[in-house]
N, C-alpha and C. Protein backbone atom coordinates (compact mmCIF):
# COMPACT_ATOMS: atom_id res chain seq x y z
N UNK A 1 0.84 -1.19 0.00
CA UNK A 1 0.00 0.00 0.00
C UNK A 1 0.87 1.24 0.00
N UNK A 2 0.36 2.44 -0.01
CA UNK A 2 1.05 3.78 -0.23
C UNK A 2 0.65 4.11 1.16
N UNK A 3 1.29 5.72 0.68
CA UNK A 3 1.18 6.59 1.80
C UNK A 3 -0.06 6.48 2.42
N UNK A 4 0.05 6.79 3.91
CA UNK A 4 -1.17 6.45 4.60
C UNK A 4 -1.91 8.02 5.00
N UNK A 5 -3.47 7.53 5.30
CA UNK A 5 -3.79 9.22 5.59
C UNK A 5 -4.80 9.05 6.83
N UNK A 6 -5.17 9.77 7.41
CA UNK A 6 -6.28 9.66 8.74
C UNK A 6 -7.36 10.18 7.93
N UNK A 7 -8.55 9.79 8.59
CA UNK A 7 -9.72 9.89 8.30
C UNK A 7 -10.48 10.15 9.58
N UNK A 8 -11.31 11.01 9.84
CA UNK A 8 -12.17 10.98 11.24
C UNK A 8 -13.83 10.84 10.98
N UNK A 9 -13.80 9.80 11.82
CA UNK A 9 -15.47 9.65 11.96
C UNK A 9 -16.15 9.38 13.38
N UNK A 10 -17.38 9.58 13.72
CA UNK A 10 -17.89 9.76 14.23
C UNK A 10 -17.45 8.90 15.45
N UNK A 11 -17.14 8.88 16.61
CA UNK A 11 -17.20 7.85 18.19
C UNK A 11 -17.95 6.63 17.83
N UNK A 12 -19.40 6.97 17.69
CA UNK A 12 -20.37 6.04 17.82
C UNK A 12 -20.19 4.57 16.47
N UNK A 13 -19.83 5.44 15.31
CA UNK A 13 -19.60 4.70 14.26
C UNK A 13 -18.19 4.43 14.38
N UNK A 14 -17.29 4.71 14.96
CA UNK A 14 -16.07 3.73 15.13
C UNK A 14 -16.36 2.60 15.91
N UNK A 15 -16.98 2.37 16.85
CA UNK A 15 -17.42 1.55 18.05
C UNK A 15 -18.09 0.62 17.28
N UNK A 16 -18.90 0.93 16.46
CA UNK A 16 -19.52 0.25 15.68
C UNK A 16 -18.19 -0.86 14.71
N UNK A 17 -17.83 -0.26 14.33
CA UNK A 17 -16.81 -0.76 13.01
C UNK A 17 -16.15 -1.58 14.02
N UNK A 18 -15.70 -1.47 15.57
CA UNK A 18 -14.74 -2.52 16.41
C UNK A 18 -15.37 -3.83 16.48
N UNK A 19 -16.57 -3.38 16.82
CA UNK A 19 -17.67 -4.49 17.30
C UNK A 19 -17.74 -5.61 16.34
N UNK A 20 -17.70 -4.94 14.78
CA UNK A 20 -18.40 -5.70 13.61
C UNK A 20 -16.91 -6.24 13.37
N UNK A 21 -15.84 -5.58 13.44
CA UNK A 21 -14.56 -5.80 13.01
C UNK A 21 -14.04 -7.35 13.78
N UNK A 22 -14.55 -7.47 14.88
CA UNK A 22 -13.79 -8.02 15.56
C UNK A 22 -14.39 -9.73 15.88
N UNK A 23 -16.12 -9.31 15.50
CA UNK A 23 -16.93 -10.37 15.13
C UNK A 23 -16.61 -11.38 13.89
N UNK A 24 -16.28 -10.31 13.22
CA UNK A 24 -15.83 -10.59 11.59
C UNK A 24 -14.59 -11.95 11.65
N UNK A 25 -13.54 -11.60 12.77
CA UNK A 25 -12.59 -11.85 12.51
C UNK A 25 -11.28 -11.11 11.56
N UNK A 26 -11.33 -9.83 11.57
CA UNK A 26 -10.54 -8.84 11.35
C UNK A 26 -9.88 -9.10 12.23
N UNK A 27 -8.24 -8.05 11.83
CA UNK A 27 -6.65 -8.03 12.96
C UNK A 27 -7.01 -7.07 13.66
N UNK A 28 -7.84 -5.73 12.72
CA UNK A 28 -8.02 -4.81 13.33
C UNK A 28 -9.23 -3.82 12.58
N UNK A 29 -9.80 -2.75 13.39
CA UNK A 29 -11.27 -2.36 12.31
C UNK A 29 -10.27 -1.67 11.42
N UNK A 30 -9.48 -0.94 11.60
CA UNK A 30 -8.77 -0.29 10.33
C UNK A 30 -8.70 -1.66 8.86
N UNK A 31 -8.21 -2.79 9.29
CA UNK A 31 -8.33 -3.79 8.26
C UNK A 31 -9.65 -4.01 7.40
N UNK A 32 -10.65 -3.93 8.08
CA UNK A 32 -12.29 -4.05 8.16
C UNK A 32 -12.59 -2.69 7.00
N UNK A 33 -12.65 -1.73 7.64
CA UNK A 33 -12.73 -0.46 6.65
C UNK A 33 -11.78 -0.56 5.46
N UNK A 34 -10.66 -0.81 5.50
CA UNK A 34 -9.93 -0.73 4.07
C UNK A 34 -10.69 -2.05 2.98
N UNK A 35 -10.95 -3.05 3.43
CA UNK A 35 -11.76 -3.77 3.13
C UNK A 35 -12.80 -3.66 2.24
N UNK A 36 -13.69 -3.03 3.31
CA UNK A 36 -15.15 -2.82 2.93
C UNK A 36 -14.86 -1.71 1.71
N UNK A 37 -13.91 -0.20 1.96
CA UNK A 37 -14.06 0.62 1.19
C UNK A 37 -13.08 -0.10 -0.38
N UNK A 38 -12.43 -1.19 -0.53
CA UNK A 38 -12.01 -1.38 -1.70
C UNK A 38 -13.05 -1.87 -2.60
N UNK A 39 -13.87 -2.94 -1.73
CA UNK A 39 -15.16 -3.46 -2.14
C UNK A 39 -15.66 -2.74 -2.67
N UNK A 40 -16.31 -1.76 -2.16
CA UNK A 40 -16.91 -1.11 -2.99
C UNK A 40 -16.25 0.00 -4.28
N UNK A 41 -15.30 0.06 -4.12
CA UNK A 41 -14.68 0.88 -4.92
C UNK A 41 -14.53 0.10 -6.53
N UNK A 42 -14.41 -1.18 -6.39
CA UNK A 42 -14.48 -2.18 -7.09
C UNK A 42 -15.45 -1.96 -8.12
N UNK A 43 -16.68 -1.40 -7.77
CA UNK A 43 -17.77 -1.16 -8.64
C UNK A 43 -17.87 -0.23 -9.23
N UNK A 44 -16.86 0.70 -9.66
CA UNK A 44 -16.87 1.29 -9.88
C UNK A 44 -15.38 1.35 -11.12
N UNK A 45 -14.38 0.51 -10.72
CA UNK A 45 -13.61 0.08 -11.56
C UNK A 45 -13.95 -0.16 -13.47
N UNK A 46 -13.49 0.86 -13.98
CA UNK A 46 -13.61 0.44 -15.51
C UNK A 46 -14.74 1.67 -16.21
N UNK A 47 -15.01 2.39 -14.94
CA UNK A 47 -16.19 3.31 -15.36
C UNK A 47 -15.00 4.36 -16.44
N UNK A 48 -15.65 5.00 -17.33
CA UNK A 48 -14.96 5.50 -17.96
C UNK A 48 -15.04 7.16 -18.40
N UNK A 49 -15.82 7.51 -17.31
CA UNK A 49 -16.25 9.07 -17.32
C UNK A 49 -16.80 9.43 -15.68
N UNK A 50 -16.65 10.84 -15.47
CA UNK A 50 -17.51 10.91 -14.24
C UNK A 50 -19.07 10.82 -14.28
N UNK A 51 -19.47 10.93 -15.29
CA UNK A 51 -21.10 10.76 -15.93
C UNK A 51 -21.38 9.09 -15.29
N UNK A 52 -20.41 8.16 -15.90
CA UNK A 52 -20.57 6.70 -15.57
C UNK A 52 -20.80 6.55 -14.41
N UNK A 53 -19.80 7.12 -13.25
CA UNK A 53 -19.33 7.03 -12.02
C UNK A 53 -20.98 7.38 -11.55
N UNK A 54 -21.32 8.13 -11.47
CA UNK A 54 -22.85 8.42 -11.19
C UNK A 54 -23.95 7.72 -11.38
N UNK A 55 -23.62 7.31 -12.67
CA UNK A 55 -24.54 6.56 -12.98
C UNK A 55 -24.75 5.28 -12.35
N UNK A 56 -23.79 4.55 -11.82
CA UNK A 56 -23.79 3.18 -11.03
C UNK A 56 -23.58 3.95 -9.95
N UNK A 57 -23.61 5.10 -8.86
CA UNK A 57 -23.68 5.44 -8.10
C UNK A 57 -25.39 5.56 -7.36
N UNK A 58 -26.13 5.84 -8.69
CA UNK A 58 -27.58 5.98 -8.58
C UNK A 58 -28.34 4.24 -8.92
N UNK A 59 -27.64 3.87 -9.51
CA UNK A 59 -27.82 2.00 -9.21
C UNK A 59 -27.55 1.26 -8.44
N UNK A 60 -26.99 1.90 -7.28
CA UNK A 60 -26.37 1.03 -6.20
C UNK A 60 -27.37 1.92 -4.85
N UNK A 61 -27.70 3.07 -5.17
CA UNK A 61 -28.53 3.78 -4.62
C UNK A 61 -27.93 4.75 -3.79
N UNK A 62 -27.19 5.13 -3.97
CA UNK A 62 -25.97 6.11 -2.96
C UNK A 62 -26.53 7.47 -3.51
N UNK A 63 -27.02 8.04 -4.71
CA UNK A 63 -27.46 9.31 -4.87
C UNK A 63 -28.92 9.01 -5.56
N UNK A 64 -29.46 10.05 -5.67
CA UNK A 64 -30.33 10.29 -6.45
C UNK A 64 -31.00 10.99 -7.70
C-alpha cells in the first residue's frame, strides 16, 4: 500500500466498526474499513467518465 492518511469519523460509528470488526474476525477495524471501502470501490472500476461514475452510483442507490 502507499502513503497512509487519517480519516475521522464519528465515536459512535467507530465503536460500531470494532464491534463488527472483531466479530468478523478482522486483525483490526482499520483492516475491516480498508476492506469494505475497496469493495466497494471495485464497482466502480472500468467506469470511464464521471457521468458513468454516477450513474452506477444511482444504481447502487448512494445518490439520487
Amino acid at each position: 500500500m502507499g502513503k497512509k492518511v487519517k480519516v475521522k469519523l464519528d465515536k459512535e460509528l467507530y465503536k460500531k466498526i470494532e464491534k463488527v470488526a472483531e466479530v468478523a474476525g478482522y486483525s483490526s477495524p482499520e483492516e475491516f474499513v480498508i476492506h469494505v471501502l475497496e469493495k466497494e470501490i471495485s464497482q466502480f472500476e472500468g467506469a470511464d467518465s464521471e457521468e458513468e461514475i454516477k450513474k452506477r452510483l444511482k444504481g447502487l442507490g448512494y445518490i439520487s
